[in-house]
N, C-alpha and C. Protein backbone atom coordinates (compact mmCIF):
# COMPACT_ATOMS: atom_id res chain seq x y z
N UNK A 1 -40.02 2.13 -32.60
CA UNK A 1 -39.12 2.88 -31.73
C UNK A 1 -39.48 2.59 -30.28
N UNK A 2 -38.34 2.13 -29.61
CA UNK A 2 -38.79 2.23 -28.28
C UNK A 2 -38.54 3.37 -27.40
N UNK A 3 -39.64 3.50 -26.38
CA UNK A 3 -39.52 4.59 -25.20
C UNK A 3 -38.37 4.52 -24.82
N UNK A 4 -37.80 6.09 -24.06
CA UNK A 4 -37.29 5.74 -22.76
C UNK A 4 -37.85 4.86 -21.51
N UNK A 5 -39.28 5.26 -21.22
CA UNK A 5 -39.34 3.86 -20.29
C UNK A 5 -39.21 2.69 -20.50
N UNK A 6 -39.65 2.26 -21.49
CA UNK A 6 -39.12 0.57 -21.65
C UNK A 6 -37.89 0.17 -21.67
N UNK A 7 -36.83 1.05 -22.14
CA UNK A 7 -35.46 0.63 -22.22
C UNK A 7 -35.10 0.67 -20.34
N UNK A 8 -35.88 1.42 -18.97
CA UNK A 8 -35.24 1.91 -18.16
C UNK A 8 -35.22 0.41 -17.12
N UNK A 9 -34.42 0.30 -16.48
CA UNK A 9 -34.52 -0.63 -15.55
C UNK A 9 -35.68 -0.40 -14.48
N UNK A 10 -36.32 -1.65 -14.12
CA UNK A 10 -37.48 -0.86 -12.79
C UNK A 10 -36.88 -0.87 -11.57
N UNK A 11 -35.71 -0.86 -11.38
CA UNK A 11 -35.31 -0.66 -9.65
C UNK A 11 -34.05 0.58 -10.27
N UNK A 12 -34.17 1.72 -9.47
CA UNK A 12 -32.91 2.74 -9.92
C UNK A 12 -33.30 3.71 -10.78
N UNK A 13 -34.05 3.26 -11.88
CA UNK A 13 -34.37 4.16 -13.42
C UNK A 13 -32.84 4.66 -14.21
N UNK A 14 -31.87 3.70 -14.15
CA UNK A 14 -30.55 3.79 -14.77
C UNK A 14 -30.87 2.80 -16.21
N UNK A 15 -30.62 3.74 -17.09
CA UNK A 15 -30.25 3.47 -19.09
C UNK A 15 -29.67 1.97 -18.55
N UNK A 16 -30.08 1.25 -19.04
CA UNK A 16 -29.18 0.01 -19.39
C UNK A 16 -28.02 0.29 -20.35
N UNK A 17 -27.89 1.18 -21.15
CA UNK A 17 -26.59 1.74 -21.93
C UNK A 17 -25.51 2.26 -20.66
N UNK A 18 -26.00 2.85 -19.48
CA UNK A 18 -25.40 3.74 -18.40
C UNK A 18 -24.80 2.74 -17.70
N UNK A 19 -25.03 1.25 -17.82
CA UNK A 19 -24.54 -0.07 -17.05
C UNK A 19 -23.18 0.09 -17.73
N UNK A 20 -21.47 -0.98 -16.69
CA UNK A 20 -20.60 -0.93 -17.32
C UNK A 20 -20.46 -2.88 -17.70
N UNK A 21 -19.95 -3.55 -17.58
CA UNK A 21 -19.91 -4.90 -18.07
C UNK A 21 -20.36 -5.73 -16.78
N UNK A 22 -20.08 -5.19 -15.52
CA UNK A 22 -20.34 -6.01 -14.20
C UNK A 22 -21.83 -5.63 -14.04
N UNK A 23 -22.80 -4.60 -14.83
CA UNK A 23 -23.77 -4.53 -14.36
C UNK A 23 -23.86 -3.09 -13.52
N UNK A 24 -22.97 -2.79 -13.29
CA UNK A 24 -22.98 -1.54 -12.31
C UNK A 24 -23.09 -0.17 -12.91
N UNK A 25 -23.64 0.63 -11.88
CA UNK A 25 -23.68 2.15 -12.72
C UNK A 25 -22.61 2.33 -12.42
N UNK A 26 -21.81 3.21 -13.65
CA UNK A 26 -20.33 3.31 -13.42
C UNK A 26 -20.02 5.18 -12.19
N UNK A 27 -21.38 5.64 -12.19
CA UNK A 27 -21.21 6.59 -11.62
C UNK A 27 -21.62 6.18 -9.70
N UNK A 28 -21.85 4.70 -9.91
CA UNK A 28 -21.95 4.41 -8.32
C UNK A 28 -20.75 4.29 -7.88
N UNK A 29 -20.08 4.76 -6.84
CA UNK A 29 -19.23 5.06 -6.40
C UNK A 29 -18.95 4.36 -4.79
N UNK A 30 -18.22 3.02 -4.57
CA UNK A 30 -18.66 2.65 -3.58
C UNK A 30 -17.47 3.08 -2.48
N UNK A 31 -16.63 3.54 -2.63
CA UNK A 31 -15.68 4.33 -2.04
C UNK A 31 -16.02 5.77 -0.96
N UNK A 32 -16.82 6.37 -1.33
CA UNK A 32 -17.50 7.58 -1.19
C UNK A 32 -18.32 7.45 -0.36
N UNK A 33 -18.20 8.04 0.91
CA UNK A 33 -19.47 7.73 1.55
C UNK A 33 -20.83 8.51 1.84
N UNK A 34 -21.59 7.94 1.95
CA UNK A 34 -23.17 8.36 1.59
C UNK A 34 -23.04 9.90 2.21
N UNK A 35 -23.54 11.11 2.28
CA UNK A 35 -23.95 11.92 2.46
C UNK A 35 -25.44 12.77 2.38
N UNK A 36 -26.09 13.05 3.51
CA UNK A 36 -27.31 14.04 3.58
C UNK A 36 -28.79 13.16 3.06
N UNK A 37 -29.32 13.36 1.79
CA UNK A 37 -30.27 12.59 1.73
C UNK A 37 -29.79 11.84 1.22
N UNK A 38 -28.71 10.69 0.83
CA UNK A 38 -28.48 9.77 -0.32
C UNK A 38 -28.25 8.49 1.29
N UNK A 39 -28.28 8.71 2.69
CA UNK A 39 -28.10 8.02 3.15
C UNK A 39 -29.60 7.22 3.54
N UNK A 40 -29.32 5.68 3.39
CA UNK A 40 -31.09 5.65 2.85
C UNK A 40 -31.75 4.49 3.96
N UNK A 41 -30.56 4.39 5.12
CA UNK A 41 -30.73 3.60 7.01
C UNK A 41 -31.90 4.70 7.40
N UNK A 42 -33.39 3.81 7.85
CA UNK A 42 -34.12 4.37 8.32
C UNK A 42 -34.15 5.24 9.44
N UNK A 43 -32.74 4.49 10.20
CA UNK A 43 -32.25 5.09 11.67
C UNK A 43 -31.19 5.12 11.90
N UNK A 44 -30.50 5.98 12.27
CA UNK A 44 -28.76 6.40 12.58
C UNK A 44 -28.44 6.75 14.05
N UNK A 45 -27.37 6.75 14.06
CA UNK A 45 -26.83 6.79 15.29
C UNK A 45 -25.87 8.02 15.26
N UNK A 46 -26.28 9.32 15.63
CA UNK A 46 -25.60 10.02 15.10
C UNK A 46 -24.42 10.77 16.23
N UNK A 47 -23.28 11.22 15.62
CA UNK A 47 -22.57 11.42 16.48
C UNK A 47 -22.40 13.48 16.08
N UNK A 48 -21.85 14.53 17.17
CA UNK A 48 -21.83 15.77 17.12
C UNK A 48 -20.63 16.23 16.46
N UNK A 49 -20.36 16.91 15.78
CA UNK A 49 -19.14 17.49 15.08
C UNK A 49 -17.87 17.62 16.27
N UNK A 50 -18.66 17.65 17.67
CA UNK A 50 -17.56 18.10 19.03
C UNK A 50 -17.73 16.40 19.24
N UNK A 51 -17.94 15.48 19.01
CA UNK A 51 -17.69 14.00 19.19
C UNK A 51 -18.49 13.75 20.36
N UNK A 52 -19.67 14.42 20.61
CA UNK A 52 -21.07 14.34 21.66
C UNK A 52 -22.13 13.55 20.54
N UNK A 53 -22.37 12.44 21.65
CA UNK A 53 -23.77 11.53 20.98
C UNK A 53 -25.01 11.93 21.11
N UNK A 54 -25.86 12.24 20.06
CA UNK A 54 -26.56 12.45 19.53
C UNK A 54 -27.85 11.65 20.33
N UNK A 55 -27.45 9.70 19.91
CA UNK A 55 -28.26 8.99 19.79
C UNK A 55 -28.77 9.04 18.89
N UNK A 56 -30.07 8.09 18.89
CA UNK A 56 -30.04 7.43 17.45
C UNK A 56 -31.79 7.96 16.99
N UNK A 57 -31.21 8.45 15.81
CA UNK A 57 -32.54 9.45 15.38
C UNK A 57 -33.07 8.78 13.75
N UNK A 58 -34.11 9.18 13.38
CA UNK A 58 -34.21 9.19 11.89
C UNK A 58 -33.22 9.63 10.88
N UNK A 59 -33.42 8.97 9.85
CA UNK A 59 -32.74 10.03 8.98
C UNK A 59 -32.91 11.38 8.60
N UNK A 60 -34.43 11.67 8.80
CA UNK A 60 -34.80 13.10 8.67
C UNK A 60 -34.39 13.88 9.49
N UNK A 61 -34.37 13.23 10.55
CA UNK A 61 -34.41 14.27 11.59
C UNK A 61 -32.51 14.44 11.90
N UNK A 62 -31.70 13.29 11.88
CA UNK A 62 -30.10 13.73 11.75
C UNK A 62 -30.16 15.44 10.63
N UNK A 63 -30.72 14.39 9.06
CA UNK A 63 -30.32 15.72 7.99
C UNK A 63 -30.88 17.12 8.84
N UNK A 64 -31.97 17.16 9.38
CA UNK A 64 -32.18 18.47 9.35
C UNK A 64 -31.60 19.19 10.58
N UNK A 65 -30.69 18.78 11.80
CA UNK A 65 -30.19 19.02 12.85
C UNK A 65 -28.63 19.38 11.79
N UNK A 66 -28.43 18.56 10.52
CA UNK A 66 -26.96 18.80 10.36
C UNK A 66 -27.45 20.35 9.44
N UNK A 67 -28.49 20.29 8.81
CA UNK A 67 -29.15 21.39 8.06
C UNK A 67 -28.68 22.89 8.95
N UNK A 68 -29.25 22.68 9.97
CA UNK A 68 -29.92 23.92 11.23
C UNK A 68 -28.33 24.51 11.60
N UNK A 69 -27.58 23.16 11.26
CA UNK A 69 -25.55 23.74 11.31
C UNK A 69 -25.13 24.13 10.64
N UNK A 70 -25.70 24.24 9.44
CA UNK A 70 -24.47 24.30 8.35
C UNK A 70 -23.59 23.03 7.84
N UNK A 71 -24.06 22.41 8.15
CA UNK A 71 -22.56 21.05 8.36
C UNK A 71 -23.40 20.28 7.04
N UNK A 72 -22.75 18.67 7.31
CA UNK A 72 -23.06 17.50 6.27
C UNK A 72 -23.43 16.67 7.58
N UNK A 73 -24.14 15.57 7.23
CA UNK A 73 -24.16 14.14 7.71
C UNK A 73 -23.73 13.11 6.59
N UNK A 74 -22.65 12.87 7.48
CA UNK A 74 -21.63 11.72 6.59
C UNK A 74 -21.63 10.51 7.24
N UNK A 75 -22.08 9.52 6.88
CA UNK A 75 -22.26 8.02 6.95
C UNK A 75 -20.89 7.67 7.52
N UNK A 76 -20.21 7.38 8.28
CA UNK A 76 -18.53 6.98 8.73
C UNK A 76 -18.89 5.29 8.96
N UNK A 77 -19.62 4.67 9.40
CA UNK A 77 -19.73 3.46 9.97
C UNK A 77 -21.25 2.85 9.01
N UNK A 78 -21.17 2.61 7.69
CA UNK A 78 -22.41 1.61 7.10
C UNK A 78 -22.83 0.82 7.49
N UNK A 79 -21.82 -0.35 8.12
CA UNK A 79 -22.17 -1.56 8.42
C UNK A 79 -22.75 -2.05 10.04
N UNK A 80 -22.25 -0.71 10.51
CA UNK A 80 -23.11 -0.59 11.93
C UNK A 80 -24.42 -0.83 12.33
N UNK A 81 -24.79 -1.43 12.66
CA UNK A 81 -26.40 -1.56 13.40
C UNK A 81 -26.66 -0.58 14.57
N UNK A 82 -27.53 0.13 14.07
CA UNK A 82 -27.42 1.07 13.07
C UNK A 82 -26.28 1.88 12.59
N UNK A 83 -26.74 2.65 11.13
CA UNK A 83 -25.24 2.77 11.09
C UNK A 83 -24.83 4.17 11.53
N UNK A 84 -23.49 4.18 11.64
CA UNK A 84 -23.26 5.40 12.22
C UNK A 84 -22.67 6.58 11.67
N UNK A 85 -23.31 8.03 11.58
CA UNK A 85 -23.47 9.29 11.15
C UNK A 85 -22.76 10.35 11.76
N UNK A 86 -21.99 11.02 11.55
CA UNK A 86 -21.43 11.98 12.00
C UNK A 86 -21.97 13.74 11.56
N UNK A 87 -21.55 14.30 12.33
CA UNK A 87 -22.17 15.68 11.40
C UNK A 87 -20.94 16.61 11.71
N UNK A 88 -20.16 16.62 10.32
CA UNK A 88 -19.12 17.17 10.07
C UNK A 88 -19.55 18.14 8.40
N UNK A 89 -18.38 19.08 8.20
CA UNK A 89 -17.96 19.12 7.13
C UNK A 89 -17.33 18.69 6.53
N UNK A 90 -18.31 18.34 5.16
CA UNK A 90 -17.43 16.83 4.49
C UNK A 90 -16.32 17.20 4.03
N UNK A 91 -16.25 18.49 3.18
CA UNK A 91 -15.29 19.41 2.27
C UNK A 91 -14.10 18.79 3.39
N UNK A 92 -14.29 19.28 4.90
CA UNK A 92 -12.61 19.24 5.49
C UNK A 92 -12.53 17.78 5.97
N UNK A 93 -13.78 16.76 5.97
CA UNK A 93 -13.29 15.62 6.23
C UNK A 93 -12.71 15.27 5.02
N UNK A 94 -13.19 14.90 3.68
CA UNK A 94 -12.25 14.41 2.88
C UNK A 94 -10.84 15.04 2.34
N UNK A 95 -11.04 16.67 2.86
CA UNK A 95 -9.07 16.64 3.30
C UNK A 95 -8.37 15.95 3.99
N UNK A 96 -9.00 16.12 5.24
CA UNK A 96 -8.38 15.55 6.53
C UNK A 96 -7.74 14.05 6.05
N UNK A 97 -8.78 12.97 5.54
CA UNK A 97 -8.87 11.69 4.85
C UNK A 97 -7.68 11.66 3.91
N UNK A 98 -7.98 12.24 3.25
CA UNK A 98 -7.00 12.65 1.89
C UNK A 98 -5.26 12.44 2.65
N UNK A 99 -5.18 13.32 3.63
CA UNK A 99 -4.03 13.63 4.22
C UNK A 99 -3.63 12.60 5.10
N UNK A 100 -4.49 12.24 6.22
CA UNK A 100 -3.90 10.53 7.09
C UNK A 100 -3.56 10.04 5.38
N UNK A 101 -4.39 9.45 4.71
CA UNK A 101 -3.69 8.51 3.89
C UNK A 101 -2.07 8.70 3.14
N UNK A 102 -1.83 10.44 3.32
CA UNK A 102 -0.71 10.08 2.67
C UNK A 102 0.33 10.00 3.25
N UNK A 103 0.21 10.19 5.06
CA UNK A 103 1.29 10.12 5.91
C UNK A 103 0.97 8.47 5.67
N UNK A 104 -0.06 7.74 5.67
CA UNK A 104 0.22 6.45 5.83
C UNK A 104 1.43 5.89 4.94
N UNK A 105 1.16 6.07 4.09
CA UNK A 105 1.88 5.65 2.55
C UNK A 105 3.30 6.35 2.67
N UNK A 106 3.66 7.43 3.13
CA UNK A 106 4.87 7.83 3.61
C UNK A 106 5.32 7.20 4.69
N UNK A 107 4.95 6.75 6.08
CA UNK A 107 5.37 5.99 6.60
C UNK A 107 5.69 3.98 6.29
N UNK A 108 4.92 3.88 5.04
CA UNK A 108 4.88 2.79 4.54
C UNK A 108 6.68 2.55 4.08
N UNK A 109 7.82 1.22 3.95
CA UNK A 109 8.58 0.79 3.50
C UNK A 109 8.96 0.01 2.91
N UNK A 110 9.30 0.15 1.61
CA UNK A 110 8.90 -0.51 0.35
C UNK A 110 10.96 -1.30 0.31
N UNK A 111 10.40 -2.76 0.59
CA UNK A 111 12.07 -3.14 0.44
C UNK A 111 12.38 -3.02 -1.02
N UNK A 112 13.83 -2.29 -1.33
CA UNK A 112 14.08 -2.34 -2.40
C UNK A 112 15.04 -3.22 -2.84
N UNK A 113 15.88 -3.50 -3.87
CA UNK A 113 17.13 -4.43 -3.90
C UNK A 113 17.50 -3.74 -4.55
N UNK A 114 19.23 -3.66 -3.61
CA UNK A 114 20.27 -2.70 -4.13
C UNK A 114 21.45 -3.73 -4.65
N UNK A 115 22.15 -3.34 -5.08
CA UNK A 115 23.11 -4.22 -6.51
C UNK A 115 24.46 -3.75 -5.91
N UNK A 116 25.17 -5.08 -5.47
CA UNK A 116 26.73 -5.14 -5.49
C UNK A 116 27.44 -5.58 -6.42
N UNK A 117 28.51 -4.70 -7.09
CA UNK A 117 29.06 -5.78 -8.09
C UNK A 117 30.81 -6.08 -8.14
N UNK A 118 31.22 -7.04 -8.06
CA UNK A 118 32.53 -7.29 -7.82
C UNK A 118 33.11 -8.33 -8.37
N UNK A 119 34.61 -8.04 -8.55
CA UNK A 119 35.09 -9.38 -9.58
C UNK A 119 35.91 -10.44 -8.49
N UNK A 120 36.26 -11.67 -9.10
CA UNK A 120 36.76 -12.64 -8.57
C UNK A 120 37.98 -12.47 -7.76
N UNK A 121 38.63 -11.88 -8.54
CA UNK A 121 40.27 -10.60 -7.64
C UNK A 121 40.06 -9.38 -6.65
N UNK A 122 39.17 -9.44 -6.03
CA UNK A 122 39.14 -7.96 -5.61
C UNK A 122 39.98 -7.94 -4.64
N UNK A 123 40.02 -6.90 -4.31
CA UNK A 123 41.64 -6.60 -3.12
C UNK A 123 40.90 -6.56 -1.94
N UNK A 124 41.25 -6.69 -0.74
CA UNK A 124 40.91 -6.93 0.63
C UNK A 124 40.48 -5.58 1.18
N UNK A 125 40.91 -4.01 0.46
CA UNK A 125 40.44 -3.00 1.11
C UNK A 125 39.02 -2.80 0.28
N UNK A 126 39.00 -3.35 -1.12
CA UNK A 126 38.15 -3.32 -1.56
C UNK A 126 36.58 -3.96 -1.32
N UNK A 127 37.26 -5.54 -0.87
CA UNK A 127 36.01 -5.73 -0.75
C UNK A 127 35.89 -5.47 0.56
N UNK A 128 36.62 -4.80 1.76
CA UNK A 128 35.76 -4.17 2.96
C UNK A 128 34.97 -2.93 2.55
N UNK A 129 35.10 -2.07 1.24
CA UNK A 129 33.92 -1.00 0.80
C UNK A 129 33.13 -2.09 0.45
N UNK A 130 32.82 -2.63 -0.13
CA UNK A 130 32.04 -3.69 -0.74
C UNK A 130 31.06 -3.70 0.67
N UNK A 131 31.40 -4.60 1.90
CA UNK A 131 31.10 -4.93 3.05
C UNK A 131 30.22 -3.66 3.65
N UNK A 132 30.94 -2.39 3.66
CA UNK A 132 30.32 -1.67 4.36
C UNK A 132 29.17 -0.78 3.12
N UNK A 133 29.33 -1.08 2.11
CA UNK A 133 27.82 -0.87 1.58
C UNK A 133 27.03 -1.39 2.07
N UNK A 134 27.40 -2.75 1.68
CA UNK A 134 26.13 -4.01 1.80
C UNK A 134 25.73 -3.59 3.15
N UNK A 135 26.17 -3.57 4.44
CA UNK A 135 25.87 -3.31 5.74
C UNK A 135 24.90 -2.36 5.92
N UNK A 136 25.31 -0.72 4.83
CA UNK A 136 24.25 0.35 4.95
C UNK A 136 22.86 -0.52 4.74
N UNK A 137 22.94 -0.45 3.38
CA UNK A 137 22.01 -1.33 2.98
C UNK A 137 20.68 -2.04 3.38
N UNK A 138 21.57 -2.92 3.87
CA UNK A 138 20.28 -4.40 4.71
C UNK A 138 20.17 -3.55 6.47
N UNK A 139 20.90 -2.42 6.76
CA UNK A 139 20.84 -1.70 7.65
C UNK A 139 19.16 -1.04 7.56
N UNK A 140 19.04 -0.57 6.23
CA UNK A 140 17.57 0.52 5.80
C UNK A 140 16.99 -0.27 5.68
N UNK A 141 16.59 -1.65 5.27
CA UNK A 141 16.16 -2.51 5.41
C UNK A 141 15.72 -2.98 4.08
N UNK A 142 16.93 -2.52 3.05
CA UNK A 142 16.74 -3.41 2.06
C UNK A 142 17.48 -4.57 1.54
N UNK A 143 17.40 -5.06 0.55
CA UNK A 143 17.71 -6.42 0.37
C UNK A 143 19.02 -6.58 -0.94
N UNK A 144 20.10 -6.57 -0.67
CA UNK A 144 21.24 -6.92 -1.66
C UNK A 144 21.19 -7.82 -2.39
N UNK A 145 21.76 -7.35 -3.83
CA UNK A 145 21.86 -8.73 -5.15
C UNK A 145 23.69 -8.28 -5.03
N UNK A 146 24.11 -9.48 -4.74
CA UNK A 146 25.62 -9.71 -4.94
C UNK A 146 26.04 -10.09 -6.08
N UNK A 147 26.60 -9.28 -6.92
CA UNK A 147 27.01 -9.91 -8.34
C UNK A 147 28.29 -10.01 -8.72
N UNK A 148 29.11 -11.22 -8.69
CA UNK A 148 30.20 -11.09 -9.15
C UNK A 148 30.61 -11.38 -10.65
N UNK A 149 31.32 -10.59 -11.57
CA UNK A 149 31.58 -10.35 -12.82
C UNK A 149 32.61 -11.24 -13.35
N UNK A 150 32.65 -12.02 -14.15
CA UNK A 150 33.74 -12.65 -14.35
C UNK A 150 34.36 -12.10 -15.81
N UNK A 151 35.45 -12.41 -15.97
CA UNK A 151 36.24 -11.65 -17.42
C UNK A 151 36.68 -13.21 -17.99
N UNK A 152 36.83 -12.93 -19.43
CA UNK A 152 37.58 -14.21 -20.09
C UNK A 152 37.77 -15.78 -19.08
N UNK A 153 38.76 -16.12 -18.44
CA UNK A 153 38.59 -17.17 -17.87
C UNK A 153 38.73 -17.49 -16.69
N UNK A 154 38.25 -16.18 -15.74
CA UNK A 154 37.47 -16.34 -14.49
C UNK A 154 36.76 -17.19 -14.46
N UNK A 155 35.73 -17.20 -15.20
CA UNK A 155 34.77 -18.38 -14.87
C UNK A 155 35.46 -19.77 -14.76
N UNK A 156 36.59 -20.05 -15.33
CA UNK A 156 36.82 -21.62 -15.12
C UNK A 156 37.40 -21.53 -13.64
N UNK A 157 37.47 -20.56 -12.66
CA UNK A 157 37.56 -21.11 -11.77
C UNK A 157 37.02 -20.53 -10.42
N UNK A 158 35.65 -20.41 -10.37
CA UNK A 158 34.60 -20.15 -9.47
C UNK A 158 34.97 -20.32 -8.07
N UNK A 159 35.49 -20.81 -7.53
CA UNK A 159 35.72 -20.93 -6.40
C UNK A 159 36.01 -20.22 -5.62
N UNK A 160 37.29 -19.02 -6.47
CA UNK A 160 37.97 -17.70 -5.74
C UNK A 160 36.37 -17.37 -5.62
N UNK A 161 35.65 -16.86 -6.63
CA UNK A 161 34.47 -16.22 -6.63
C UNK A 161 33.70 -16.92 -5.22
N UNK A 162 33.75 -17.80 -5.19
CA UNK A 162 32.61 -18.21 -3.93
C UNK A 162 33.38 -17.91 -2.97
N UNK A 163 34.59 -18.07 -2.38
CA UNK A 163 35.49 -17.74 -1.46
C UNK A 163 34.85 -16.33 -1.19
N UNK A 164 35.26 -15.45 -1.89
CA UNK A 164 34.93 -13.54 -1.76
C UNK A 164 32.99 -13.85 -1.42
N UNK A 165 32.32 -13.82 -1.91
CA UNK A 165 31.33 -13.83 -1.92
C UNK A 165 30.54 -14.56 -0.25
N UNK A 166 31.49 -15.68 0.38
CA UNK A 166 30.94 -16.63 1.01
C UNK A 166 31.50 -15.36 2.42
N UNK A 167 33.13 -14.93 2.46
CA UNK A 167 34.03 -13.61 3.00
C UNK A 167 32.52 -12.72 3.35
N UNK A 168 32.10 -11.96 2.30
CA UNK A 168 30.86 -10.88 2.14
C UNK A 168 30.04 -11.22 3.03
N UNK A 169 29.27 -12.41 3.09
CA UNK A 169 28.10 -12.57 3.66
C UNK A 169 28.92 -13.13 5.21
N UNK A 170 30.18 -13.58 5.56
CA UNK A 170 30.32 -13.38 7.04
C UNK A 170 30.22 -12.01 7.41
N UNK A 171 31.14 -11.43 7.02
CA UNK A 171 31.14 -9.91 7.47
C UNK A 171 29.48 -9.30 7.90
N UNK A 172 28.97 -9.70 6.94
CA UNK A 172 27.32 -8.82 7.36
C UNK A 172 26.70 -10.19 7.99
N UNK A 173 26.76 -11.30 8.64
CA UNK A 173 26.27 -12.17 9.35
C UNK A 173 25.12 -11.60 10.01
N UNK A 174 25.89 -10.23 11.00
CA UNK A 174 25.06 -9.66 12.07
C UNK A 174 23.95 -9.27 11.93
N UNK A 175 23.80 -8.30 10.33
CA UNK A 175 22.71 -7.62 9.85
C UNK A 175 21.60 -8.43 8.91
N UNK A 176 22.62 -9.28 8.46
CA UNK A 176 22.03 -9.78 6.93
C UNK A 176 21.92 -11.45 7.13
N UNK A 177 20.92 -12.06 6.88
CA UNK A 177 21.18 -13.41 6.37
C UNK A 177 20.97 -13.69 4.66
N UNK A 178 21.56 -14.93 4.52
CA UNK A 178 21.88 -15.33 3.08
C UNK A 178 19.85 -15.79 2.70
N UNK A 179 19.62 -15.09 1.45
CA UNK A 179 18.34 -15.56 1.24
C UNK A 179 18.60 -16.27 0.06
N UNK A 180 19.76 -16.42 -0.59
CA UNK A 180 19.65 -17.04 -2.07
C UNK A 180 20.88 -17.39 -1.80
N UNK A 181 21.35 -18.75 -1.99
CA UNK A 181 23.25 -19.13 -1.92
C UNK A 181 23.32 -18.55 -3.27
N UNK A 182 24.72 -18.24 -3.25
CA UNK A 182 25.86 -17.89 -4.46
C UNK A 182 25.48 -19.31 -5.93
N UNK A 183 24.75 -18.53 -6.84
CA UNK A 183 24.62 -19.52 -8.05
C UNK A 183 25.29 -18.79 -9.10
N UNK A 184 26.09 -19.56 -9.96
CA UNK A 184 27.14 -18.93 -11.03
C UNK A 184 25.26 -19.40 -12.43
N UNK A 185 24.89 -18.15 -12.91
CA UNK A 185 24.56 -18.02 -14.38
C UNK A 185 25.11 -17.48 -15.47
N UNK A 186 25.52 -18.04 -16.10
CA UNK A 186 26.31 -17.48 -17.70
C UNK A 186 27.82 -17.29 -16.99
N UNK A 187 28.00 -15.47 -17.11
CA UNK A 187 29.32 -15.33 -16.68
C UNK A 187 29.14 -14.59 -15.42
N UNK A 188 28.21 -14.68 -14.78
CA UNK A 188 28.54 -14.02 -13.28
C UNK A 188 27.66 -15.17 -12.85
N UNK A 189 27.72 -14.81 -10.97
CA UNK A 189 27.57 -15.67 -9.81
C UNK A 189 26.97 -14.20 -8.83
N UNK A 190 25.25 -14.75 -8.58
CA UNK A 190 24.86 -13.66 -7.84
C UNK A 190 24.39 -14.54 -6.92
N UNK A 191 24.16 -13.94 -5.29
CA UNK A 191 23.89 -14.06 -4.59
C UNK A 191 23.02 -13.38 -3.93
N UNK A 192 21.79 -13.35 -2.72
CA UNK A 192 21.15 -12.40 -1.96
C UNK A 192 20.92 -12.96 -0.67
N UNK A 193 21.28 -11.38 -0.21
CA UNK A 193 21.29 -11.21 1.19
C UNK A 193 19.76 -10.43 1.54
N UNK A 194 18.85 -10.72 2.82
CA UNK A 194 17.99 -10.06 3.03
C UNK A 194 18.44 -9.56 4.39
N UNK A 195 17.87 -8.64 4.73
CA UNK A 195 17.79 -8.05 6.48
C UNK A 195 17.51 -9.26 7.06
N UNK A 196 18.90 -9.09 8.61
CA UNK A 196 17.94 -10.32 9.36
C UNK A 196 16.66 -9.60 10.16
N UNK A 197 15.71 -10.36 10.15
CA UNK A 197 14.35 -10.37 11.28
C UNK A 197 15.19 -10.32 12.74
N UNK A 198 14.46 -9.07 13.63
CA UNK A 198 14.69 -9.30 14.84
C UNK A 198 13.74 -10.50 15.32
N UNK A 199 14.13 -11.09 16.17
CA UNK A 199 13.26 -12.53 16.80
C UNK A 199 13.52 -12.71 18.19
């Protein structure tokens, strides 16, 4: 039978069972940043919860100034020479964190592609609705699939279809350029329009 010590690694004292396939403890967490004693820079640079510098102290001596507050010392800058420490509460920094990220991601704009679909005949008031979709559209700044539908033997004569389709993409010239010409597959002929780039 073997010990627990012999099975233990000698740097860490982590189970080699506790490893995941890369080798890593799966409870190391490299996202997370160091806090109080787990920060293990002989010397920090610490900054005041009111954003007053500290200067650059031990690690003992940051923890026990953030101690004497009430607060945390949270690692913000690792890679700093030295690195740099703040003395906040972590509880409301990783709200605070939590929250920028999700205005980020809300201000983030995800182009989508929105779907026109129209047949080889369409009537002239029609395809100006047609037009002023597409316009909203590549307006928000997403990207149109033009699809025109063909019935029985539409397809033998594609051309009306490229005519309407070629019509479409003048009309939105202003907003939209052509990112894909008009290709007939099977029984329809799609086309895409993207937003133009201001330049």
């Amino acid at each position: 039978m073997v010990s627990q010590e012999q099975t233990r690694y000698s740097t860490g004292g982590i189970f080699i069972n506790d490893r995941n396939r890369r080798g890593r403890d799966p409870r190391d967490n490299r996202d997370v940043p160091r806090i109080n004693e787990r920060i293990r820079a002989p010397q920090v640079r610490v900054i005041d919860a009111d954003g007053k510098q500290l200067g650059i102290l031990t690690s003992r001596q940051a923890n026990d100034i953030a101690r004497s507050r009430d607060l945390d010392l949270v690692e913000v800058a690792p890679l700093a020479n030295p690195p740099v420490c703040r003395i906040i509460d972590y509880g409301k920094y990783k709200y605070e964190q939590s929250k920028r990220e999700g205005e980020a991601r809300k201000r983030q704009k995800t182009a989508d592609l929105k779907g026109i679909r129209m047949r080889p005949r369409i009537d002239e008031h029609d395809l100006m609705t047609k037009v002023g979709h597409a316009r909203k559209f590549l307006l928000e700044g997403d990207k149109v699939k033009v699809t025109m539908l063909f019935r029985s033997r539409e397809a033998s004569h594609p051309e009306f279809a490229r005519k309407s389709m070629d019509r479409l993409a003048d009309e939105v010239k202003d907003v939209g350029q052509i990112e894909r010409p008009p290709v007939l597959e099977g029984r329809q002929m799609i086309m895409i329009l993207s937003p133009r780039t201001a330049t």
